[in-house]
Protein backbone atom coordinates (compact mmCIF):
# COMPACT_ATOMS: atom_id res chain seq x y z
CA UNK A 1 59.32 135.25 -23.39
CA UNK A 2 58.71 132.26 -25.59
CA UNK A 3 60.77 129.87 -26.18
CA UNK A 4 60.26 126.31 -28.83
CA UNK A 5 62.29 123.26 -27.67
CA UNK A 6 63.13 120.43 -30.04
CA UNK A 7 63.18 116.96 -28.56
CA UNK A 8 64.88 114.04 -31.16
CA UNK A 9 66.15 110.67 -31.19
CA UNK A 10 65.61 107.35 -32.24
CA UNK A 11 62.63 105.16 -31.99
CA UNK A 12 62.61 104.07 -28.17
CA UNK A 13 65.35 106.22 -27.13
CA UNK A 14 63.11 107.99 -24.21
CA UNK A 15 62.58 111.49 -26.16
CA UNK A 16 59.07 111.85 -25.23
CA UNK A 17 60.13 111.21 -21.50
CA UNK A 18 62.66 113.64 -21.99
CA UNK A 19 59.94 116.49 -22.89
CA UNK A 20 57.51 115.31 -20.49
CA UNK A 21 60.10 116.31 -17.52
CA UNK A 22 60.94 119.59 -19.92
CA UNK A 23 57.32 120.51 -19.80
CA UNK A 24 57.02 119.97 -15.94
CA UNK A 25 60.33 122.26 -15.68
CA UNK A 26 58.93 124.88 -17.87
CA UNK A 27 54.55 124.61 -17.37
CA UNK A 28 54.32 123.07 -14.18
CA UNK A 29 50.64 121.96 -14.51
CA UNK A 30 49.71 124.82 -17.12
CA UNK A 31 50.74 122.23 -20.35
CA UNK A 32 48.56 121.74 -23.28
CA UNK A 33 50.19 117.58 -24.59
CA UNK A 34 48.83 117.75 -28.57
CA UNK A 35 48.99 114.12 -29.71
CA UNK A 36 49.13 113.29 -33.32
CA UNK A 37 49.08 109.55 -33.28
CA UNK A 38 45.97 108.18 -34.91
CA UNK A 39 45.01 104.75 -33.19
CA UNK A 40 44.98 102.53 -36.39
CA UNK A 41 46.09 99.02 -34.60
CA UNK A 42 46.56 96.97 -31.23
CA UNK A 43 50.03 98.48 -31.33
CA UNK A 44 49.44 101.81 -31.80
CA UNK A 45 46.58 102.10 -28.97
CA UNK A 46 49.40 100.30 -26.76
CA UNK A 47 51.47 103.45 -27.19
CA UNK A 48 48.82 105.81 -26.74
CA UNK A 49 47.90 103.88 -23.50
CA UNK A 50 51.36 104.22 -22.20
CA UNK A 51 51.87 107.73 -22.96
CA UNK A 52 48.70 108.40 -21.51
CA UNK A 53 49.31 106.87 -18.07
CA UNK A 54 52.67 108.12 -17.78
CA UNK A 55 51.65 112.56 -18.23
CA UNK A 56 50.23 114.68 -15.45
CA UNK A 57 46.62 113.93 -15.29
CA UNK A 58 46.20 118.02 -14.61
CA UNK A 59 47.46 118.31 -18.50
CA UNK A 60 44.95 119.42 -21.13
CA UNK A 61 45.15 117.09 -24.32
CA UNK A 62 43.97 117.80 -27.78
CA UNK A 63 44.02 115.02 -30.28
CA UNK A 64 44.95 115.94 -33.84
CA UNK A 65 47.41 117.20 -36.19
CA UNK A 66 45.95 119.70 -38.91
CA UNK A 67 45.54 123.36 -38.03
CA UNK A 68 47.34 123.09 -34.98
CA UNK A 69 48.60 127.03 -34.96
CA UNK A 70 45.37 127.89 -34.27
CA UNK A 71 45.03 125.09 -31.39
CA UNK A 72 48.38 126.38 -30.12
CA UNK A 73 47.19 130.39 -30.49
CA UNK A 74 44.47 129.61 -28.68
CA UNK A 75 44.98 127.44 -25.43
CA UNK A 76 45.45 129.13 -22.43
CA UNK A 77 48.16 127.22 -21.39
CA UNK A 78 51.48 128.38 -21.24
CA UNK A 79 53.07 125.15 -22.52
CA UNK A 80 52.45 122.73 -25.54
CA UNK A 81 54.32 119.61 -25.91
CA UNK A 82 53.28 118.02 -29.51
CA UNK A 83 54.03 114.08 -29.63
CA UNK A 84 55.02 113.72 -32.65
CA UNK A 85 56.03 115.42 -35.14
CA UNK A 86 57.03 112.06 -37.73
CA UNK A 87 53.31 111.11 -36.79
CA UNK A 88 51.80 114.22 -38.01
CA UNK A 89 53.78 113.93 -41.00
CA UNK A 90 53.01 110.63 -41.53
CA UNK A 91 49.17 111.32 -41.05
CA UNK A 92 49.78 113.97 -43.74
CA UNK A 93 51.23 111.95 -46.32
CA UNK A 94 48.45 109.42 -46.09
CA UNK A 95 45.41 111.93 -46.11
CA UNK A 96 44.54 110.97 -49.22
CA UNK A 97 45.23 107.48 -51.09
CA UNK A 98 48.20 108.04 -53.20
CA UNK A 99 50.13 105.49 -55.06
CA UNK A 100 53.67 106.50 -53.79
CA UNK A 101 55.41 104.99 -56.44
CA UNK A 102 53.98 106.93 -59.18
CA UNK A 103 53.35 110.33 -57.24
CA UNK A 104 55.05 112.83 -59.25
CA UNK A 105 58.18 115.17 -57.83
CA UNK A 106 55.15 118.39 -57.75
CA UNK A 107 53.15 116.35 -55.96
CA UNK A 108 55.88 115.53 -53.29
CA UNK A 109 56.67 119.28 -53.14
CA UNK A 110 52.84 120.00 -52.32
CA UNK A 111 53.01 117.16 -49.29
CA UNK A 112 56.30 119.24 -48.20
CA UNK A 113 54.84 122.39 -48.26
CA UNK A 114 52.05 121.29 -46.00
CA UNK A 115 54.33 120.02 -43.53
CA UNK A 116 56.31 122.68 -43.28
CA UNK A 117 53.40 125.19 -43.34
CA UNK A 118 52.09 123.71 -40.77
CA UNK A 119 54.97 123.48 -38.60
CA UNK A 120 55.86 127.23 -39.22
CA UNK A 121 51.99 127.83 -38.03
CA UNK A 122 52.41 125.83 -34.73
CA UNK A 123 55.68 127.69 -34.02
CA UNK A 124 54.70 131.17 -34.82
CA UNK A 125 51.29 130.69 -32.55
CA UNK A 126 53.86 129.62 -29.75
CA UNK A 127 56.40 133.06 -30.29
CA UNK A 128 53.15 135.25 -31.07
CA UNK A 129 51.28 133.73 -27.64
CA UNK A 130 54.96 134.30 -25.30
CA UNK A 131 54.39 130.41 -25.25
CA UNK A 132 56.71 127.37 -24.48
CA UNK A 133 56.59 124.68 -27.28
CA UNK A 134 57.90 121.60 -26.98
CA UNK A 135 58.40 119.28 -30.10
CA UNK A 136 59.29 115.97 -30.02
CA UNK A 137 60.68 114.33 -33.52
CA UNK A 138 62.26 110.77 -34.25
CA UNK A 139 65.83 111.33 -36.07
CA UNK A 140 65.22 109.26 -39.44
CA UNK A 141 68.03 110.36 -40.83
CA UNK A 142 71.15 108.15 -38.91
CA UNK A 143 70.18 104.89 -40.48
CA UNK A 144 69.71 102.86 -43.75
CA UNK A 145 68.47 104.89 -46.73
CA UNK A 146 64.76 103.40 -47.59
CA UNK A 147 64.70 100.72 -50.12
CA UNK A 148 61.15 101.79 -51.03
CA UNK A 149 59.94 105.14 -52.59
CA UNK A 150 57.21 106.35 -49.62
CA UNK A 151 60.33 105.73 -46.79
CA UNK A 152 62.29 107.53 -49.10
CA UNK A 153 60.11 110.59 -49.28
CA UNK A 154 58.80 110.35 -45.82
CA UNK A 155 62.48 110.39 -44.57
CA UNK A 156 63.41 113.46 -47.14
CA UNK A 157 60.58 115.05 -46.01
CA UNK A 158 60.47 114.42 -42.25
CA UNK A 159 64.70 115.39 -42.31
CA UNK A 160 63.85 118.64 -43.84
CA UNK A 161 60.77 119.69 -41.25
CA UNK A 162 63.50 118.82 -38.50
CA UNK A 163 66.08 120.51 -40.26
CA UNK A 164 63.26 123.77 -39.92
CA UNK A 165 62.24 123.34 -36.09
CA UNK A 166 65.86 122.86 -35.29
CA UNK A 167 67.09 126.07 -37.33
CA UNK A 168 63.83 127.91 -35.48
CA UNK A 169 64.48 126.64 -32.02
CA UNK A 170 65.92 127.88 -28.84
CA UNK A 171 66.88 124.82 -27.45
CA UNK A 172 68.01 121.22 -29.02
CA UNK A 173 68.32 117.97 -27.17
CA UNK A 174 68.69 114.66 -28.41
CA UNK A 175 68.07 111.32 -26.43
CA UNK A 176 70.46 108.58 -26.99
CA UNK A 177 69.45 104.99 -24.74
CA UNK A 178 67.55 107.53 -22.55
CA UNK A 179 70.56 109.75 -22.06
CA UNK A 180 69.84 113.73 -23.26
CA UNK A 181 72.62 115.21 -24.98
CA UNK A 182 72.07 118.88 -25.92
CA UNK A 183 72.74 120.42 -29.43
CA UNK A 184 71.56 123.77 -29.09
């Protein structure tokens, strides 16, 4: 039986540790880890490092964020854990070079749509392969609302894709200062 677990919380607040020991519990070894995080500075290849050391070395890894329904129909692992879902919308939004303060509200929409097309594809390839999926989102929506128009849309948009994997999940846990707390 498949089942799609939704893993939030804030920046730092041990969520992706959180569904690391959820995929162990539920795929053993048998995990597929999808990163989205696109090494673009020192910083960001720290992370990647980290994450890297810290999963099963037994795990298969696939490295992107477009199409992934079809990565996720295909594996023959019984698990995926996708780290993260803000990064693969952020990687979205800046595709293409847009100048976010004159996008228009159609062109926002479009951005939308993609997310949540693609989202919808990852979690139908999970229920349609009897598959575990694990998702693991940052909460943007507890804190200060943007001051600049991208935030602003990334948040609305990123808010609304939760909104969907948490309305289409089985299970919900948050992770507050490394504490789980679950919703659902």
């Amino acid at each position: 039986m498949s089942k799609v677990i939704m893993v939030t919380g804030g920046s730092r607040s041990g969520k992706s540790v959180l569904a690391e020991k959820k995929a162990i519990e539920y795929g053993k070894r048998s995990v597929l880890y999808i990163a989205t995080a696109i090494p673009v500075d020192e910083d960001m290849k720290e992370r990647i490092r980290i994450h890297q050391e810290r999963r099963d070395s037994e795990w298969g890894t696939y490295e992107g964020y477009r199409d992934l329904g079809d990565v996720v129909s295909s594996t023959e692992k019984d698990t995926i854990l996708l780290d993260c879902v803000t990064v693969l919308v952020t990687n979205i939004l800046m595709e293409d070079e847009r100048d976010f303060d004159k996008i228009s509200a159609r062109e926002i929409e479009d951005l939308e749509a993609q997310v949540m097309l693609e989202l919808g594809n990852i979690i139908k390839g999970a229920r349609d392969g009897n598959k575990t999926l694990i998702l693991v989102t940052n909460e943007v929506g507890m804190s200060v609302v943007p001051s600049y128009r991208l935030g602003r849309i990334f948040s609305d948009i990123t808010g609304k894709a939760n909104q969907l994997i948490a309305s289409l999940s089985d299970e919900v846990y948050m992770s507050i200062s490394g504490i789980p707390l679950r919703l659902k």
